[in-house]
PDB file of N, CA and C in Angstrom:
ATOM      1  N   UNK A   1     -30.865 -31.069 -24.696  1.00  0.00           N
ATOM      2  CA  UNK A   1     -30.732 -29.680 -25.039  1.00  0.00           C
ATOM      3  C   UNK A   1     -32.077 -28.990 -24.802  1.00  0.00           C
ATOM      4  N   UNK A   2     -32.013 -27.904 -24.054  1.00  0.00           N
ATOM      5  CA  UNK A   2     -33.322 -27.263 -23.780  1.00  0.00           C
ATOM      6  C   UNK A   2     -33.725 -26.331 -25.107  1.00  0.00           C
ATOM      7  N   UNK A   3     -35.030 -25.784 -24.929  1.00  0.00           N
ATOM      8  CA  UNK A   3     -35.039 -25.134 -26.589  1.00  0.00           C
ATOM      9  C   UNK A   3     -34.612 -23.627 -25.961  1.00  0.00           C
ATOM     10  N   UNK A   4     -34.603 -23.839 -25.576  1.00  0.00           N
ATOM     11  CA  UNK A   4     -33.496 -21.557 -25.299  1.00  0.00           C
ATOM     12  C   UNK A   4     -31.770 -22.651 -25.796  1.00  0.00           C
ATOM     13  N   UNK A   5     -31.491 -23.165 -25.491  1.00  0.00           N
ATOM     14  CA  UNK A   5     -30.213 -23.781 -26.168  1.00  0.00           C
ATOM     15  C   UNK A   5     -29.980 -24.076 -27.473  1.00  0.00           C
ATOM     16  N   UNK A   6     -31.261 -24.744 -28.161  1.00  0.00           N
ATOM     17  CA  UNK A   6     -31.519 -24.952 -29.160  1.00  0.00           C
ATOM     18  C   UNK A   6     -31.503 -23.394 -29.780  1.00  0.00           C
ATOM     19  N   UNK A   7     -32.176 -22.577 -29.615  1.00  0.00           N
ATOM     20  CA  UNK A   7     -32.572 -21.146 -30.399  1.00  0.00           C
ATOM     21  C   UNK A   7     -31.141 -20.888 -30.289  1.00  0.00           C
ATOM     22  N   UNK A   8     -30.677 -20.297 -29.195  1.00  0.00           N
ATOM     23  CA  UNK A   8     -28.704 -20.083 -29.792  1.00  0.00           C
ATOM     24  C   UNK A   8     -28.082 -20.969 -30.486  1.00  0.00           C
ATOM     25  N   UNK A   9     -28.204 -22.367 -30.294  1.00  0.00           N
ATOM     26  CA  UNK A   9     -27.818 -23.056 -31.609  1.00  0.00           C
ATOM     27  C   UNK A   9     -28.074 -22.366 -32.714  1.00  0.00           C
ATOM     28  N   UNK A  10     -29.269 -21.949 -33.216  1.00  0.00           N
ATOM     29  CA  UNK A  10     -29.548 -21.439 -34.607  1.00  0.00           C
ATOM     30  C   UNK A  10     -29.888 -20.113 -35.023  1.00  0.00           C
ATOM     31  N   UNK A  11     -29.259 -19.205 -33.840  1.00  0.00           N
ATOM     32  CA  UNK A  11     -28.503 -18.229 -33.819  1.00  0.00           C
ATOM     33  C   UNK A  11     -26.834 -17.886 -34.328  1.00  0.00           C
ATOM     34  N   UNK A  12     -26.309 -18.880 -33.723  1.00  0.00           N
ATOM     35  CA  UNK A  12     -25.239 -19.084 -34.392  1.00  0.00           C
ATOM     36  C   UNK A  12     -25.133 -19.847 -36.328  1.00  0.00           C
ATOM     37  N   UNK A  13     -25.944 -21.052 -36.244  1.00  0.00           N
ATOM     38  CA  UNK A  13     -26.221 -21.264 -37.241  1.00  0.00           C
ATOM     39  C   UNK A  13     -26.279 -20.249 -38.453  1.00  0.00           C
ATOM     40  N   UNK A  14     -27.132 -19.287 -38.045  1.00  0.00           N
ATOM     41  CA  UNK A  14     -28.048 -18.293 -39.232  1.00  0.00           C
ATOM     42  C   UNK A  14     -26.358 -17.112 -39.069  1.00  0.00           C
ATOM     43  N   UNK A  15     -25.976 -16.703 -38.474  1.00  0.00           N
ATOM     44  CA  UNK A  15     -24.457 -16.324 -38.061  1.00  0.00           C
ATOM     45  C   UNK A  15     -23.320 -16.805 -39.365  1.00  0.00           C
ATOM     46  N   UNK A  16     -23.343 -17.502 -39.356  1.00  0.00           N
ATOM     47  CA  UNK A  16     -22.457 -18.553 -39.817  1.00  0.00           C
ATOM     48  C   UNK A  16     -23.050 -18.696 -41.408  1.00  0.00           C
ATOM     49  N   UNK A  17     -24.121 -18.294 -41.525  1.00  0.00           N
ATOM     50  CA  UNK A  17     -24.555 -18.681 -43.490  1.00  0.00           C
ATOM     51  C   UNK A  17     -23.662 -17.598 -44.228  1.00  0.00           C
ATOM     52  N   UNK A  18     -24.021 -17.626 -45.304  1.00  0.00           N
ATOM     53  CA  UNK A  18     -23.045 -17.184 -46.505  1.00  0.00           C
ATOM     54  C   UNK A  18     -24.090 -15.992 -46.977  1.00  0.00           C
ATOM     55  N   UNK A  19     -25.969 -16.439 -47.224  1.00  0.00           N
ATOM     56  CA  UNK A  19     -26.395 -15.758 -48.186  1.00  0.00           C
ATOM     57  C   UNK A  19     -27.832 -16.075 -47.685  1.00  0.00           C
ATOM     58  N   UNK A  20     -28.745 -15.508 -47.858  1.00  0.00           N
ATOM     59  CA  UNK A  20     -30.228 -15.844 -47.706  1.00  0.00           C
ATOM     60  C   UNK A  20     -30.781 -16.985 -48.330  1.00  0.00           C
ATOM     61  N   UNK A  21     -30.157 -17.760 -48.686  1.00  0.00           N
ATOM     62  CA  UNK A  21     -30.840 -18.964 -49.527  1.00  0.00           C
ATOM     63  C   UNK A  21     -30.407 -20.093 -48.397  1.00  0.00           C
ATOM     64  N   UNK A  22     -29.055 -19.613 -47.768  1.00  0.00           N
ATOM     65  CA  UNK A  22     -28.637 -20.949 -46.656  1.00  0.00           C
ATOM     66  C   UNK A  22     -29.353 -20.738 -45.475  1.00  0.00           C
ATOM     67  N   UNK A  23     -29.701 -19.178 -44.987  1.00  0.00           N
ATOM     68  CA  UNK A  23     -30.440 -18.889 -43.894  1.00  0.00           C
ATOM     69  C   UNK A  23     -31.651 -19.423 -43.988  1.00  0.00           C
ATOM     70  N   UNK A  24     -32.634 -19.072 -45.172  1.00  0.00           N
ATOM     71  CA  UNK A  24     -33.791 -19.922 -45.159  1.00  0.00           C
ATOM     72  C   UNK A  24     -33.716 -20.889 -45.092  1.00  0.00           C
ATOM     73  N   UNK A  25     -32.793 -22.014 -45.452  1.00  0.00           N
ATOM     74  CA  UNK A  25     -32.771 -23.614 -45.378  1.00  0.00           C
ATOM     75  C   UNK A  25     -32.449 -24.007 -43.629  1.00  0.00           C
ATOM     76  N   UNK A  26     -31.799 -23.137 -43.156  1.00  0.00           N
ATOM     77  CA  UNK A  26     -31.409 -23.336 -41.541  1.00  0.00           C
ATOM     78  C   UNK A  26     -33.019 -23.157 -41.059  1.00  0.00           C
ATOM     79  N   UNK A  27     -33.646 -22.176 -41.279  1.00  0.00           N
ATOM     80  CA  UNK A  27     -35.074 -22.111 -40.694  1.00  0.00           C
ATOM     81  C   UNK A  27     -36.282 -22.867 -41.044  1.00  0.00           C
ATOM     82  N   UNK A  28     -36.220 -23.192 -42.344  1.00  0.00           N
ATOM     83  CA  UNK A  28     -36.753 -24.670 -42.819  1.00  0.00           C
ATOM     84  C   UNK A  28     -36.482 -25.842 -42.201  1.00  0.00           C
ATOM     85  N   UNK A  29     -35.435 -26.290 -41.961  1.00  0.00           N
ATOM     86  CA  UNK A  29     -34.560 -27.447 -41.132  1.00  0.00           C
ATOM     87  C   UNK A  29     -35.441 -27.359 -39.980  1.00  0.00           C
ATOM     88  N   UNK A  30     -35.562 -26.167 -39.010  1.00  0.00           N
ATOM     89  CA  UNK A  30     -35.857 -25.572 -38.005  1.00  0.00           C
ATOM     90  C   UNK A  30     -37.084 -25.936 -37.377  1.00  0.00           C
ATOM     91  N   UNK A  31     -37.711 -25.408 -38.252  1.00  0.00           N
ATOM     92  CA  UNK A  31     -39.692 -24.783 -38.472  1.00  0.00           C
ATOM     93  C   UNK A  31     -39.962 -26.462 -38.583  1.00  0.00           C
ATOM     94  N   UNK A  32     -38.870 -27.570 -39.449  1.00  0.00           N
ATOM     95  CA  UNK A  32     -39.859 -28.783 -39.370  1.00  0.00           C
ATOM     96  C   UNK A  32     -39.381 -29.592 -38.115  1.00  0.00           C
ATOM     97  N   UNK A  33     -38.073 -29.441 -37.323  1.00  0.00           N
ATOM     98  CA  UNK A  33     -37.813 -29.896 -36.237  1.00  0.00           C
ATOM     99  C   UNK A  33     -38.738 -29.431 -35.093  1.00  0.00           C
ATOM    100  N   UNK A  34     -39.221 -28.641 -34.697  1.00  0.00           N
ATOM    101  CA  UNK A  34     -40.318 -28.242 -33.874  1.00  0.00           C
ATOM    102  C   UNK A  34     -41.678 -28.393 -34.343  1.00  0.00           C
ATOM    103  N   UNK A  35     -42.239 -29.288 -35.876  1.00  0.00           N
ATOM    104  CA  UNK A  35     -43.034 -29.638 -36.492  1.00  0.00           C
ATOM    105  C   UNK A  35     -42.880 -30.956 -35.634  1.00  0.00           C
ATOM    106  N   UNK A  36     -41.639 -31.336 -36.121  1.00  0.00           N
ATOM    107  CA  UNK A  36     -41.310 -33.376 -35.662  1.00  0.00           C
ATOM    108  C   UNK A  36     -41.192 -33.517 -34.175  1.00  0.00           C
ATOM    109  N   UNK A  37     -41.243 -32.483 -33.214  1.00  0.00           N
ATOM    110  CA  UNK A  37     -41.220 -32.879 -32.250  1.00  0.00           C
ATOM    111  C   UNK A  37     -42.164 -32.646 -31.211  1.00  0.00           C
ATOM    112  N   UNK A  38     -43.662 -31.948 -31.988  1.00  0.00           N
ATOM    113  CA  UNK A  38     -45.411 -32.076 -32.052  1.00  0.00           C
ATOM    114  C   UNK A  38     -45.177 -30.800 -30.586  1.00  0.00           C
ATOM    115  N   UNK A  39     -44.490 -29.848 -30.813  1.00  0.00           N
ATOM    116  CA  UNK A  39     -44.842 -28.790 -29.817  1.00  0.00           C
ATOM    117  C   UNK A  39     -46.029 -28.111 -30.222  1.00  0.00           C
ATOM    118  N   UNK A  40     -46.211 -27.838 -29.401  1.00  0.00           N
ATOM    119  CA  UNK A  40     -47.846 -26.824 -29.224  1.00  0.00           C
ATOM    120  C   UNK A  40     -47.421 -25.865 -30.058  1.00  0.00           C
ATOM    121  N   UNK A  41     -48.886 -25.163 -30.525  1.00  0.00           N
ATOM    122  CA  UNK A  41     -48.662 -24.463 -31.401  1.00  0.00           C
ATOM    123  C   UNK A  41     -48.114 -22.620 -30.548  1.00  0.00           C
ATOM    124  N   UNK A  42     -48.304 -22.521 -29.914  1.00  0.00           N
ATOM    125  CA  UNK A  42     -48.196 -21.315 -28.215  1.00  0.00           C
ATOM    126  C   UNK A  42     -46.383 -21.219 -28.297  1.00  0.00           C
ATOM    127  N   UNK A  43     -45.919 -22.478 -28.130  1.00  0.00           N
ATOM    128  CA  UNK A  43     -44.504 -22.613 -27.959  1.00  0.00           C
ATOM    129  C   UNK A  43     -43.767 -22.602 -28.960  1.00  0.00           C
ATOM    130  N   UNK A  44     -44.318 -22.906 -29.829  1.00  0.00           N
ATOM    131  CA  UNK A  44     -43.515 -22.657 -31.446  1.00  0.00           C
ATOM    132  C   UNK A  44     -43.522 -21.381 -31.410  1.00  0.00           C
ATOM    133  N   UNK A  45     -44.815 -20.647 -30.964  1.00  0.00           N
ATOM    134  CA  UNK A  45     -44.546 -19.324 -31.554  1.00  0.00           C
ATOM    135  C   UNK A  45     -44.243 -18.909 -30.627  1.00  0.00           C
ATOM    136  N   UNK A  46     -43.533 -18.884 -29.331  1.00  0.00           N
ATOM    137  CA  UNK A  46     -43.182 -18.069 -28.288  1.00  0.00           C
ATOM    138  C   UNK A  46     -41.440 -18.582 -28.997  1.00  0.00           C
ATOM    139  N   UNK A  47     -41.398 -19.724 -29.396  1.00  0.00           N
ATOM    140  CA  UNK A  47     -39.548 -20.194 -30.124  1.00  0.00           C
ATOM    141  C   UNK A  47     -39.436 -19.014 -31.221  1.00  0.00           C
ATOM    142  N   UNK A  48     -40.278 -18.851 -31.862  1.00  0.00           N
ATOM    143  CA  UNK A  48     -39.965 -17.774 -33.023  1.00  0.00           C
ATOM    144  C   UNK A  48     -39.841 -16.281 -32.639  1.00  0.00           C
ATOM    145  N   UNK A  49     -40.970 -16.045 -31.531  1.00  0.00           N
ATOM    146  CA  UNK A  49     -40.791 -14.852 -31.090  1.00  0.00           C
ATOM    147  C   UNK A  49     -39.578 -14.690 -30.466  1.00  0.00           C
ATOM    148  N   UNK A  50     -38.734 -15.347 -29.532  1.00  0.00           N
ATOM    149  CA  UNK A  50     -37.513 -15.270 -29.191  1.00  0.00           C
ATOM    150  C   UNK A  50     -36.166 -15.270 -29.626  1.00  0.00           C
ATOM    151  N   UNK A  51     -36.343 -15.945 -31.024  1.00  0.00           N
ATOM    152  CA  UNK A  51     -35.546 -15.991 -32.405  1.00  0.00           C
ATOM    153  C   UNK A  51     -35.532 -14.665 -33.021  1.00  0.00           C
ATOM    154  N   UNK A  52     -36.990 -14.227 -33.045  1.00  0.00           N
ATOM    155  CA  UNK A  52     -36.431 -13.232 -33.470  1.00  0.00           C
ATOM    156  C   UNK A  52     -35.956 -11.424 -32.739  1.00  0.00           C
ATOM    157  N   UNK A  53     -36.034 -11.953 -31.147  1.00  0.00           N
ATOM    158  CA  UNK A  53     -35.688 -10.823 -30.635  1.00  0.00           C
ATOM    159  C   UNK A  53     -34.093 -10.828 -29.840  1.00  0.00           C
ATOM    160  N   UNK A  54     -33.815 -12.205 -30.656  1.00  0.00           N
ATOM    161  CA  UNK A  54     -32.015 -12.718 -30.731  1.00  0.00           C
ATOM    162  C   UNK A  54     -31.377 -11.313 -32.041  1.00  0.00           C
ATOM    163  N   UNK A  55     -32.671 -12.233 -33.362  1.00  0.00           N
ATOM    164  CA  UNK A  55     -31.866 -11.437 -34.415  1.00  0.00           C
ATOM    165  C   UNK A  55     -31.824 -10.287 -34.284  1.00  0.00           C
ATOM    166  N   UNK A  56     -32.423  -9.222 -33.344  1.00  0.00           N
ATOM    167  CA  UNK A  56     -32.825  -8.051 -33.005  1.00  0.00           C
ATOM    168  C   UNK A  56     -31.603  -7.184 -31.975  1.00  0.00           C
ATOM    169  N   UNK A  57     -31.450  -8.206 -31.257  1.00  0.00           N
ATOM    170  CA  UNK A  57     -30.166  -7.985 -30.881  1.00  0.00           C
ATOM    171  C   UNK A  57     -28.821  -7.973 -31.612  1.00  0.00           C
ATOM    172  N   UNK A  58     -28.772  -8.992 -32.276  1.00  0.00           N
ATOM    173  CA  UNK A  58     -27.529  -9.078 -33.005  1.00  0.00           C
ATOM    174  C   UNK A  58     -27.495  -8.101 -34.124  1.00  0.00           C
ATOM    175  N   UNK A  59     -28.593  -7.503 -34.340  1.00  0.00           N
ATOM    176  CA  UNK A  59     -28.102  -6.537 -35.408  1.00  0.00           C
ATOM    177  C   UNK A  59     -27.712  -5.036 -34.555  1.00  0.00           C
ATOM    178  N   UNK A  60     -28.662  -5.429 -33.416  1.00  0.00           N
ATOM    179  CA  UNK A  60     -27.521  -4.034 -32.407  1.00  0.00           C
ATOM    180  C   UNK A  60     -26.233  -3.992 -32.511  1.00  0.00           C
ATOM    181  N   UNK A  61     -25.250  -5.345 -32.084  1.00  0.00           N
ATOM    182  CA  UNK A  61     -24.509  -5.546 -32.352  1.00  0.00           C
ATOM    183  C   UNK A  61     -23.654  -5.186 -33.463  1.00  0.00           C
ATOM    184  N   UNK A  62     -24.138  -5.645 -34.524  1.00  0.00           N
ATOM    185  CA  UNK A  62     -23.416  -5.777 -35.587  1.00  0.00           C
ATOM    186  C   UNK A  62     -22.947  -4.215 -35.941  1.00  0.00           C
ATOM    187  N   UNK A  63     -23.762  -2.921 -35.677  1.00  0.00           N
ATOM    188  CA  UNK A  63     -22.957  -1.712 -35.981  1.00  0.00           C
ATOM    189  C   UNK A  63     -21.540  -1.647 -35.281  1.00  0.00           C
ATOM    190  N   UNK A  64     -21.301  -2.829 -34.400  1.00  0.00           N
ATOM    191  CA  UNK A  64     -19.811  -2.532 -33.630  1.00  0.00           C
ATOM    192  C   UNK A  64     -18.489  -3.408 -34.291  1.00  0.00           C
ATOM    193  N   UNK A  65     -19.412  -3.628 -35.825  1.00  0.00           N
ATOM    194  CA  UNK A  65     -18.155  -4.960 -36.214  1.00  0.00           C
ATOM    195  C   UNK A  65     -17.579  -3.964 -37.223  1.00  0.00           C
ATOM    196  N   UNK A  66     -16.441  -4.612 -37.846  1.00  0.00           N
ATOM    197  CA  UNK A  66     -16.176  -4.155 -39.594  1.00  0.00           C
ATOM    198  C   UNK A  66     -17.550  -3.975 -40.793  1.00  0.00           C
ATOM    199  N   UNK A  67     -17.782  -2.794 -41.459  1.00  0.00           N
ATOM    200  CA  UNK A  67     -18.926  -2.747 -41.943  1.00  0.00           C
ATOM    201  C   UNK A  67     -19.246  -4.126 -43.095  1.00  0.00           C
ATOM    202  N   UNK A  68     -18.376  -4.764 -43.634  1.00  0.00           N
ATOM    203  CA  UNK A  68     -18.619  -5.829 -44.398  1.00  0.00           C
ATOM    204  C   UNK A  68     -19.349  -6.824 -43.660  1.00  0.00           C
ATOM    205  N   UNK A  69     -18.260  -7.457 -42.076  1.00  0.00           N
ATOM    206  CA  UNK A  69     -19.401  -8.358 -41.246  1.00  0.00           C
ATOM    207  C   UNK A  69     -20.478  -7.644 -41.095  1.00  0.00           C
ATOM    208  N   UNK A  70     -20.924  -6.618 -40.664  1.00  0.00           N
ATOM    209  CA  UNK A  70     -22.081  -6.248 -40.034  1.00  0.00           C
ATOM    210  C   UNK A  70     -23.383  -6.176 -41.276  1.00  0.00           C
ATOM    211  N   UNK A  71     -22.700  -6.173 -42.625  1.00  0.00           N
ATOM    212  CA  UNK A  71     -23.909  -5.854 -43.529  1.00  0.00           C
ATOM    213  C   UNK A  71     -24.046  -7.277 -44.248  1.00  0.00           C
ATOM    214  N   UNK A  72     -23.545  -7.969 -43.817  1.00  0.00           N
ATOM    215  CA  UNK A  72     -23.982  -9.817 -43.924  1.00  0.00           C
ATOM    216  C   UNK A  72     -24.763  -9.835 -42.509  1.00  0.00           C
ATOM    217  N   UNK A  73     -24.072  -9.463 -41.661  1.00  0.00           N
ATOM    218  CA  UNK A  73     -25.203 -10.239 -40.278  1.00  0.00           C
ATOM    219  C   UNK A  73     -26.900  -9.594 -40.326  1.00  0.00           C
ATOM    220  N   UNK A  74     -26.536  -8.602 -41.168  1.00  0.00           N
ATOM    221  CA  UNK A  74     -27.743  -7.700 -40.606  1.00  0.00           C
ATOM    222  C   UNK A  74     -28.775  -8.064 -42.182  1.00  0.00           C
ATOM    223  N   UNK A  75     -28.262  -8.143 -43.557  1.00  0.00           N
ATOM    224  CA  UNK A  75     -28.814  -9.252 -44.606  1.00  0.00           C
ATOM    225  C   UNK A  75     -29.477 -10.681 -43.961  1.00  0.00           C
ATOM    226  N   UNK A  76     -28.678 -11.251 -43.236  1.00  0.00           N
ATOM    227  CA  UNK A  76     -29.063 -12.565 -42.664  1.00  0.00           C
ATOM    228  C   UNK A  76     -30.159 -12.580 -41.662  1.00  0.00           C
ATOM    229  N   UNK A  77     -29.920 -11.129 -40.786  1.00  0.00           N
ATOM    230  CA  UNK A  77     -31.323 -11.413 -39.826  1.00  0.00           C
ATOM    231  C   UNK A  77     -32.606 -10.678 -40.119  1.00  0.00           C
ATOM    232  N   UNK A  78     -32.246  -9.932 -41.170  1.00  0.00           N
ATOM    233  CA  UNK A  78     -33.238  -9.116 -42.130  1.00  0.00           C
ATOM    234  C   UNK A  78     -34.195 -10.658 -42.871  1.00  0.00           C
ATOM    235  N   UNK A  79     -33.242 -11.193 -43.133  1.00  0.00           N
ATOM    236  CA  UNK A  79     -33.744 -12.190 -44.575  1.00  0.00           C
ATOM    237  C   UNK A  79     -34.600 -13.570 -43.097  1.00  0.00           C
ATOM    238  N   UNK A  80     -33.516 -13.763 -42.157  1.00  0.00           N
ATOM    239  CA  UNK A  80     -35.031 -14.737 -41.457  1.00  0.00           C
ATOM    240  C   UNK A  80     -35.906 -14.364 -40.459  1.00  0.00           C
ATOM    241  N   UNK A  81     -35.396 -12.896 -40.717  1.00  0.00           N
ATOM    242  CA  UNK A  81     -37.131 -12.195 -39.872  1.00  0.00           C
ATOM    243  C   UNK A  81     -38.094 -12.143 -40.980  1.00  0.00           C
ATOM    244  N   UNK A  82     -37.813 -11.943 -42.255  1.00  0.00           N
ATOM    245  CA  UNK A  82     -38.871 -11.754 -43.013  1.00  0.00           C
ATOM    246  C   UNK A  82     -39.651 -12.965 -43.124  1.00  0.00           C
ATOM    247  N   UNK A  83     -38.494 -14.811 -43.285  1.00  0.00           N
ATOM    248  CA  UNK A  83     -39.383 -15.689 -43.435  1.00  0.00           C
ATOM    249  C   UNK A  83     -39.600 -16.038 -42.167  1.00  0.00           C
ATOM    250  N   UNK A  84     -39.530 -15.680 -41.142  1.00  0.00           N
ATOM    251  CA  UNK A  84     -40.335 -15.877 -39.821  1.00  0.00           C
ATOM    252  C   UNK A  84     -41.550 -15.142 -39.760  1.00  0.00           C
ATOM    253  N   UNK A  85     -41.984 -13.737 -40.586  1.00  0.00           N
ATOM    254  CA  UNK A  85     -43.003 -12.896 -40.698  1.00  0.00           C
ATOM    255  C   UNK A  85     -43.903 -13.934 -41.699  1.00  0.00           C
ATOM    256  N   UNK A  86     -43.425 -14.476 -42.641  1.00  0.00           N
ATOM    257  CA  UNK A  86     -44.320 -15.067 -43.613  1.00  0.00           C
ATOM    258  C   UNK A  86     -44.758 -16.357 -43.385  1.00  0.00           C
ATOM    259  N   UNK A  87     -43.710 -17.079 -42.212  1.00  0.00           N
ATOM    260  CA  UNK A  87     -43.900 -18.353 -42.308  1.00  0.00           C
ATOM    261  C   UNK A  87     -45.576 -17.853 -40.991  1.00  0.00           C
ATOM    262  N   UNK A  88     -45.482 -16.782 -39.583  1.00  0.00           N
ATOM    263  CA  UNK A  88     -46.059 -16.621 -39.289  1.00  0.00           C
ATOM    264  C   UNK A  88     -47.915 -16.229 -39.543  1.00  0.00           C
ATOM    265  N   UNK A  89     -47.243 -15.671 -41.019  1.00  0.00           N
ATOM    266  CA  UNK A  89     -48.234 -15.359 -41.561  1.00  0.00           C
ATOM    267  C   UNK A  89     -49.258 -16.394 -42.320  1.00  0.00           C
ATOM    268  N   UNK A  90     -48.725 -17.155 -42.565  1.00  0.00           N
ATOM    269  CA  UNK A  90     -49.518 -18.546 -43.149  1.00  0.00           C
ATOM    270  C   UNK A  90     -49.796 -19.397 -42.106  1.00  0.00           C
ATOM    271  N   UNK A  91     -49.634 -19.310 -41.105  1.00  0.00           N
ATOM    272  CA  UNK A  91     -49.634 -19.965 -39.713  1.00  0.00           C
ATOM    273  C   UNK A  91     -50.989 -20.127 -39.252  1.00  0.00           C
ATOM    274  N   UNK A  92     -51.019 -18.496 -39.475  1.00  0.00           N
ATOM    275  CA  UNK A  92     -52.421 -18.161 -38.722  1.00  0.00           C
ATOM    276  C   UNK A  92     -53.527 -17.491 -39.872  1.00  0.00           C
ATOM    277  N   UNK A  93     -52.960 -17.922 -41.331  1.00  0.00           N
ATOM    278  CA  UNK A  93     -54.109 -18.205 -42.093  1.00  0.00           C
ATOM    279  C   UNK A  93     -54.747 -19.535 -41.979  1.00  0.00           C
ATOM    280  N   UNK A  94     -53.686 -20.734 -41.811  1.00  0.00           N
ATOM    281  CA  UNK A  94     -54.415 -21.722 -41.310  1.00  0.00           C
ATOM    282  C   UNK A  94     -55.417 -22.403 -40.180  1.00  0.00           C
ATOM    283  N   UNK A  95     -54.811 -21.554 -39.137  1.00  0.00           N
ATOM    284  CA  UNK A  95     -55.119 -21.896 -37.725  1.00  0.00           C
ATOM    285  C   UNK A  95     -56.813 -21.346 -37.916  1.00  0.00           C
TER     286      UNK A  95
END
């Protein structure tokens, strides 16, 4: 699986949660699979930057659904852009 395959994997994934507590655990899961598989630190963050200009899209999207789906999809990519902002943000307090 290439990682642009992988990122729609967990596009759909984060799609598919219920609530911001399952979305963060999908990006936790995530953040340590590209930990365990010792990518550069450049490519992690070019994976996140692309993650999140998925969720960016899909909330374009989502004004074209039923307003109930669309205000879960758009909770869900609200909630793992923020811990993609924070996880970023401790990133490069460390670095």
């Amino acid at each position: 699986m290439t990682l642009e395959e992988y990122r729609l994997k967990v596009v759909e994934r984060l799609t598919a949660c219920n609530d911001s507590v399952a979305a963060g655990s999908v990006l936790a899961e995530v953040d340590l699979t590209l930990l365990n598989n010792r990518m550069s630190p450049s490519l992690q963050e070019r994976f996140w930057q692309n993650l999140h200009g998925d969720l960016d899209n899909l909330t374009d999207q989502a004004c074209f659904l039923d307003k109930p789906v669309a205000a879960k999809i758009n909770a869900i990519a609200l909630t793992a852009q923020a811990w993609m902002a924070r996880n970023h943000l401790l990133m490069t307090q460390e670095g």
